[in-house]
Protein backbone atom coordinates (compact mmCIF):
# COMPACT_ATOMS: atom_id res chain seq x y z
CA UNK A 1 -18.34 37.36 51.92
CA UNK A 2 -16.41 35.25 49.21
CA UNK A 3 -15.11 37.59 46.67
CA UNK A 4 -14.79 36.12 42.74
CA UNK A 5 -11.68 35.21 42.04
CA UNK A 6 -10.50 35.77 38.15
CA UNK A 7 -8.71 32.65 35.94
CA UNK A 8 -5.12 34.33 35.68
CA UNK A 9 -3.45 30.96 34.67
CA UNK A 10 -1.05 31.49 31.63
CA UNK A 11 -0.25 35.51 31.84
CA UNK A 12 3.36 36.01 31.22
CA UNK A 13 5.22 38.76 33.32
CA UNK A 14 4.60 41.69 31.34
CA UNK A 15 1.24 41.18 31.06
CA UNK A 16 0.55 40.87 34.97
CA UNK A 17 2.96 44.04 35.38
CA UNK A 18 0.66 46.08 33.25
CA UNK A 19 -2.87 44.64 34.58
CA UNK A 20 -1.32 45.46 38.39
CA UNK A 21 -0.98 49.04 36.62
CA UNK A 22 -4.46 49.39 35.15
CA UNK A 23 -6.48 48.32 38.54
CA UNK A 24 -4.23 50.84 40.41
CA UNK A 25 -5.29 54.11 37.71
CA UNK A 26 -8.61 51.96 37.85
CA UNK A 27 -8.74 52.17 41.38
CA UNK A 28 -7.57 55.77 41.71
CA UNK A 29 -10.49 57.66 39.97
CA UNK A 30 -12.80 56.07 42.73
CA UNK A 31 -9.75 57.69 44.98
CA UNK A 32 -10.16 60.88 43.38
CA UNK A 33 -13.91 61.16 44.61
CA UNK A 34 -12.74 61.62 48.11
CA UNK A 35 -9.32 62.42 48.19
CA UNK A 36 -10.60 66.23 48.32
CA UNK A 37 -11.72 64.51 52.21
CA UNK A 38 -8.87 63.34 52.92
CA UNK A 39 -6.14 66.40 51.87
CA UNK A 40 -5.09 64.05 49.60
CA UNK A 41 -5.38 65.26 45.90
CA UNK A 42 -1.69 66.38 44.97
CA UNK A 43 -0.69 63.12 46.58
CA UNK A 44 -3.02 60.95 44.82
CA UNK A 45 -1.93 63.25 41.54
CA UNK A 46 2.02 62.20 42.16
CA UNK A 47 0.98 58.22 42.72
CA UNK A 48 -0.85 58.26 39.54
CA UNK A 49 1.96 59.97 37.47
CA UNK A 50 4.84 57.15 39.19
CA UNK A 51 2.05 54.27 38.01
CA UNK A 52 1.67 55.95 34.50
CA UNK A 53 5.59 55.88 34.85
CA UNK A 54 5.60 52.54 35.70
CA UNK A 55 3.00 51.42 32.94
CA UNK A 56 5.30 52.97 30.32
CA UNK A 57 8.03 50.81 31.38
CA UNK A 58 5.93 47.37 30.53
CA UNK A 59 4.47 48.65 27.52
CA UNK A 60 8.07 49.22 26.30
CA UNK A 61 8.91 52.96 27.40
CA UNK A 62 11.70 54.24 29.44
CA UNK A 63 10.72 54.97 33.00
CA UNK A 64 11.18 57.99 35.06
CA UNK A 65 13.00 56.55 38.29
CA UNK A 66 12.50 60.21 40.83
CA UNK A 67 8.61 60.30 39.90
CA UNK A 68 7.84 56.14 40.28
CA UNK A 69 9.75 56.80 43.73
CA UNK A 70 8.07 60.07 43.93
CA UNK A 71 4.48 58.19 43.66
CA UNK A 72 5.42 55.01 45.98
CA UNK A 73 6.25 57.19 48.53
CA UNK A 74 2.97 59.20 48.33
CA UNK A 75 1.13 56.37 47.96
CA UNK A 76 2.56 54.90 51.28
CA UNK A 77 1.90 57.92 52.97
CA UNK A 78 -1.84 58.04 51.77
CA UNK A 79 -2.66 55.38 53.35
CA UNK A 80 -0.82 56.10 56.86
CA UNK A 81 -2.47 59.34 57.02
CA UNK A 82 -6.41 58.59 56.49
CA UNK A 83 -8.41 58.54 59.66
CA UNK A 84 -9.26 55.33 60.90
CA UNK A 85 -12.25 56.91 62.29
CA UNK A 86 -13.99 58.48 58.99
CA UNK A 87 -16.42 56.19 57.34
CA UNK A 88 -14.57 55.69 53.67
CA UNK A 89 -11.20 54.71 56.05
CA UNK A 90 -11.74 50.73 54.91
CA UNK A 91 -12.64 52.21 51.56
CA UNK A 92 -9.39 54.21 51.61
CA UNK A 93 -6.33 52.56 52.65
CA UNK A 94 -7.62 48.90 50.61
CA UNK A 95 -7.82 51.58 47.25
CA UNK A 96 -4.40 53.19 48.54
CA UNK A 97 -3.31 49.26 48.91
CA UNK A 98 -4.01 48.69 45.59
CA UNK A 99 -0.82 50.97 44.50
CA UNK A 100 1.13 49.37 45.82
CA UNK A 101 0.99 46.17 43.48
CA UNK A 102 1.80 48.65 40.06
CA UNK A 103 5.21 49.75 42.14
CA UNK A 104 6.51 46.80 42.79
CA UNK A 105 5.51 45.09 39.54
CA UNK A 106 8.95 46.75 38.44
CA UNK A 107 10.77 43.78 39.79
CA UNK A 108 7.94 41.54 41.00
CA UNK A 109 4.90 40.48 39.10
CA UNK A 110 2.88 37.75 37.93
CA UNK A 111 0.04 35.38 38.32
CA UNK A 112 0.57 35.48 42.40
CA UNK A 113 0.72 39.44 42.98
CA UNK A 114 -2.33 40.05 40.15
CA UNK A 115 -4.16 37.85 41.95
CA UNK A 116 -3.73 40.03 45.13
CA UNK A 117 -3.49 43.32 43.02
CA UNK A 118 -7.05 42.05 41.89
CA UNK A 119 -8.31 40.44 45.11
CA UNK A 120 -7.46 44.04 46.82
CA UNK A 121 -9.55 45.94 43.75
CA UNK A 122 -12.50 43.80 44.90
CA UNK A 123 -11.90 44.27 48.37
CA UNK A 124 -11.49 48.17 48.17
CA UNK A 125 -14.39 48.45 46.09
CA UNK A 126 -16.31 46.12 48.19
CA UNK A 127 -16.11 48.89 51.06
CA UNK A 128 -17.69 51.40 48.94
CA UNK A 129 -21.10 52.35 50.94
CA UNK A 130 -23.36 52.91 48.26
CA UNK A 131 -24.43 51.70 44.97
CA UNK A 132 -23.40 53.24 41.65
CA UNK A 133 -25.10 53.42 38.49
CA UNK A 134 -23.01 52.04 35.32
CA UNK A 135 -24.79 49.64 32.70
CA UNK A 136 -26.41 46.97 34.25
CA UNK A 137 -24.20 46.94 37.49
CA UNK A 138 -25.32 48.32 40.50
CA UNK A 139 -22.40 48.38 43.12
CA UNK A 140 -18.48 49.46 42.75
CA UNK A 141 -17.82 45.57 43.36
CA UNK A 142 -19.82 44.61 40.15
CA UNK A 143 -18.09 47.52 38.83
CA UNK A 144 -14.53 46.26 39.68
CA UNK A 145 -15.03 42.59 38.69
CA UNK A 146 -16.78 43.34 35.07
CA UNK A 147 -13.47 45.85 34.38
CA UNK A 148 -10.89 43.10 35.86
CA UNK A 149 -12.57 40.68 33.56
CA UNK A 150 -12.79 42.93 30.96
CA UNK A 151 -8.92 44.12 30.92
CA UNK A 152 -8.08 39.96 31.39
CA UNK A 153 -9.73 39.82 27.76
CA UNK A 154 -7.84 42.57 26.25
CA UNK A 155 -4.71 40.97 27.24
CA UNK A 156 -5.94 37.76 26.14
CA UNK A 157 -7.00 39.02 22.52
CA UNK A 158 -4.63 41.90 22.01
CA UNK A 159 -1.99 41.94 24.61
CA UNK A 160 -1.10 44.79 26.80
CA UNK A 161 -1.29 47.14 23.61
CA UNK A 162 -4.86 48.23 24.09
CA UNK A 163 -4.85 48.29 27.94
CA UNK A 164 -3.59 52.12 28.70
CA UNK A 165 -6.28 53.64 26.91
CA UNK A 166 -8.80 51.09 28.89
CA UNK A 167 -7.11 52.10 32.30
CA UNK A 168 -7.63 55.79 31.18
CA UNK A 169 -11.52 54.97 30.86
CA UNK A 170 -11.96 52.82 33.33
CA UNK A 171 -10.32 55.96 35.38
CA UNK A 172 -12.70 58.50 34.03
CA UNK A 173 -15.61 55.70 34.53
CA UNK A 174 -14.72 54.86 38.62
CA UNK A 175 -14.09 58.99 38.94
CA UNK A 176 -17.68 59.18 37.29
CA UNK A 177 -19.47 56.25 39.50
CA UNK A 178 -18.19 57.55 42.72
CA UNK A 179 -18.69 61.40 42.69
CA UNK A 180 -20.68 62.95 45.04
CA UNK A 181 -21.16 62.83 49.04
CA UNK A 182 -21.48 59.01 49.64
């Protein structure tokens, strides 16, 4: 299958820094749903405070160095430690994968890595085995390309001023779409 692919053409750094941020806390309330599975809630609780670190750094803040180190490394041992055998493993380690494009947008972002960051979103979410129920969209997939798009047009109207509260929601929204046994 051919996933969408967004226009990303004319972002500057900052801008792809903080979208890489807001699919990863995107990305990790879906996580949350099933990170009770995998004995991985405090981890998945110290990758999202390093990414909220992280985030605070592009929208002008001072980052904490020991907790975005703190959350890379838990986020790189997430996704060694998930079973390749249990059914949400694809699911999983492409969320987990996700992460990893917030932590390095500290010294490398742009048009190239959001376009991963994003194509992994898709592919993560694509993996999800069962629809969801939010507005008008039916799978995690939809899901994940409507809030990409969305977030692309905050950026594009606003700048990255608006986009922590929208990660926060879309957060609470992914947690929401994906509770429950799957």
């Amino acid at each position: 299958m051919s996933l969408p692919v967004s226009d990303l053409t004319g972002l500057s750094y900052t801008e792809a820094a903080v979208l890489a941020c807001v699919g990863t806390l995107r990305m990790e309330g879906a996580l949350e749903s099933v990170a009770g599975e995998a004995g991985a809630v405090e981890s998945l609780r110290v990758v999202g405070r390093g990414v909220r670190t992280v985030l605070g750094r592009h929208l002008g803040g001072d980052m904490d160095v020991d907790t975005a180190a703190a959350g890379f490394s838990a986020n790189w041992q997430m996704g060694q430690e998930f079973p390749d055998s249990h059914a949400l493993a694809p699911f999983w380690k492409a969320g987990v994968r996700v992460g990893f494009y917030a932590f390095i947008s500290v010294r490398e972002a742009g048009e190239e890595r959001l376009g991963q960051c994003f194509e992994m979103g898709r592919k993560a979410a694509l993996a999800w085995p069962r629809a969801v129920a939010a507005g008008t969209v039916g799978s995690l997939l939809e899901l994940e390309v409507a809030r990409q798009e969305e977030s692309l047009r905050v950026v594009r109207r606003a700048g990255v001023a608006g986009l922590r509260e929208l990660a926060e929601e879309d957060r609470r929204l992914f947690r929401r779409v994906t509770a429950g046994p799957p």
